[in-house]
PDB file of N, CA and C in Angstrom:
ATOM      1  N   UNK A   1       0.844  -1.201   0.000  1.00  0.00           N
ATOM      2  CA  UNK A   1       0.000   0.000   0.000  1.00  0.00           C
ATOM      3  C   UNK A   1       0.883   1.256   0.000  1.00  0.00           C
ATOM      4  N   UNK A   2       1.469   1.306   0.941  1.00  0.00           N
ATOM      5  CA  UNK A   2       2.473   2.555   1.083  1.00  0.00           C
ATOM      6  C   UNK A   2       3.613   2.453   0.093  1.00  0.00           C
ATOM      7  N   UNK A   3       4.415   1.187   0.035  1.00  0.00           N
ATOM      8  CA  UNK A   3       4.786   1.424  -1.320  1.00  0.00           C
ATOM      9  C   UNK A   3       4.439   1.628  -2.817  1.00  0.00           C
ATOM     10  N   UNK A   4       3.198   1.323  -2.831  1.00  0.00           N
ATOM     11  CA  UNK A   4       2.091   1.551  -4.002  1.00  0.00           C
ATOM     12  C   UNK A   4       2.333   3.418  -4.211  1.00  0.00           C
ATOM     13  N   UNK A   5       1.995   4.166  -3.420  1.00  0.00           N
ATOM     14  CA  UNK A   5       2.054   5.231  -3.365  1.00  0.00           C
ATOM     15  C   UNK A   5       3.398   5.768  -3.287  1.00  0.00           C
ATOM     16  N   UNK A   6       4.873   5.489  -3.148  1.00  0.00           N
ATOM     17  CA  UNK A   6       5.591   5.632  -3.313  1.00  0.00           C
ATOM     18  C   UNK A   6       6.314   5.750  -4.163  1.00  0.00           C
ATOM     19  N   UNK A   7       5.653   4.395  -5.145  1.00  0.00           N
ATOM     20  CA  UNK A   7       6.178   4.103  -6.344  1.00  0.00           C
ATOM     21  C   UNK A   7       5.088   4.972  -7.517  1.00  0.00           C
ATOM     22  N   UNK A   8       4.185   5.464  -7.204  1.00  0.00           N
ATOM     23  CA  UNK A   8       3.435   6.276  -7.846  1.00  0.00           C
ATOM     24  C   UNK A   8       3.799   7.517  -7.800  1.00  0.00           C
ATOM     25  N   UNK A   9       4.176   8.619  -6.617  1.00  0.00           N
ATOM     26  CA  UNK A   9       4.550   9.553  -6.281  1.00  0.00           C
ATOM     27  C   UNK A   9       6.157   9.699  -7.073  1.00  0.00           C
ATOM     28  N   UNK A  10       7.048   8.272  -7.379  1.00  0.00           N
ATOM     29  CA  UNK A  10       7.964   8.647  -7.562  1.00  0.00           C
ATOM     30  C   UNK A  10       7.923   8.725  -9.397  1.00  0.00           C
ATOM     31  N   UNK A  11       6.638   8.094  -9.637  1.00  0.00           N
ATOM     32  CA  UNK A  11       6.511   7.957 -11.509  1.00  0.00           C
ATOM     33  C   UNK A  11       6.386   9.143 -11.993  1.00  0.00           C
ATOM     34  N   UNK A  12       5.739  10.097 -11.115  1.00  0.00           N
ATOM     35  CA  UNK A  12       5.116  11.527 -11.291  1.00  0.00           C
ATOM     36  C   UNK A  12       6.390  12.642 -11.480  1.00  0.00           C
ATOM     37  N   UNK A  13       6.978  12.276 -10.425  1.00  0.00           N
ATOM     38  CA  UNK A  13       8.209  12.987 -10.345  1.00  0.00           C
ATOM     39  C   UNK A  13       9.051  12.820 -11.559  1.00  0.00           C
ATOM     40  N   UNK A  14       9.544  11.767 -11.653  1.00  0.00           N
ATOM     41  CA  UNK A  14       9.923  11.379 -13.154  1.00  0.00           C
ATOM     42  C   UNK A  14       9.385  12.148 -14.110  1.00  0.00           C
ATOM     43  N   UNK A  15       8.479  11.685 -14.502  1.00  0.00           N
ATOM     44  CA  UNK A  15       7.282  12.413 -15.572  1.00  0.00           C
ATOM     45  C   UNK A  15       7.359  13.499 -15.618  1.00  0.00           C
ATOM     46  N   UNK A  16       7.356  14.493 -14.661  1.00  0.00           N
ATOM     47  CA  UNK A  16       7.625  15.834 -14.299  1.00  0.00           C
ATOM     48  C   UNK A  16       9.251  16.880 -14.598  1.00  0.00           C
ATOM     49  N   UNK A  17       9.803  15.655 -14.544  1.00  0.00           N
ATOM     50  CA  UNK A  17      11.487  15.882 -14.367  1.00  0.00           C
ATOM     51  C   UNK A  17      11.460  15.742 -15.837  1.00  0.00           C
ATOM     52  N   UNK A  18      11.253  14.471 -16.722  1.00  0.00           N
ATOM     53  CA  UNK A  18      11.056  14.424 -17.982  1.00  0.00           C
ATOM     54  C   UNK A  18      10.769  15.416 -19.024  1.00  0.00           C
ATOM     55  N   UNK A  19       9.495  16.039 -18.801  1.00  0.00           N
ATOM     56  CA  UNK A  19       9.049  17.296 -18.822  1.00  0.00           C
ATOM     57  C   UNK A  19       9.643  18.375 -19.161  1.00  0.00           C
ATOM     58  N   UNK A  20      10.256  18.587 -17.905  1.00  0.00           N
ATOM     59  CA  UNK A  20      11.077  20.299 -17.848  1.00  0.00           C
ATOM     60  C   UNK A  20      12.366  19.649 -18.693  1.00  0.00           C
ATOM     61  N   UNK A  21      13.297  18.364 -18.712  1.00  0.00           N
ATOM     62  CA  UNK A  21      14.397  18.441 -19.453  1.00  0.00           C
ATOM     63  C   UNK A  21      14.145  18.369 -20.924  1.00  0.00           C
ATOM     64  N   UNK A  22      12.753  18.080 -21.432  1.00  0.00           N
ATOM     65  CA  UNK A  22      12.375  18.399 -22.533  1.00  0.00           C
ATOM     66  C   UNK A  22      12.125  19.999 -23.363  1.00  0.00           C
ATOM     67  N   UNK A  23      12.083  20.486 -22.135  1.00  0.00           N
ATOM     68  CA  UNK A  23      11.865  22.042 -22.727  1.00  0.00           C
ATOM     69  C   UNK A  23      12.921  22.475 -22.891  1.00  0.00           C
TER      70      UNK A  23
END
C-alpha cells in the first residue's frame, strides 16, 4: 500500500522531471 504510493509519487516525479528536461 504505502509502497504503491511511493512508487506512484515517484513515476510523477519522473514524468515531471522528464518534462522540464524536454523544454
Amino acid at each position: 500500500m504505502a509502497i504503491s504510493k511511493v512508487s506512484l509519487y515517484n513515476q510523477v516525479l519522473t514524468t515531471l522531471n522528464d518534462q522540464v528536461l524536454n523544454k
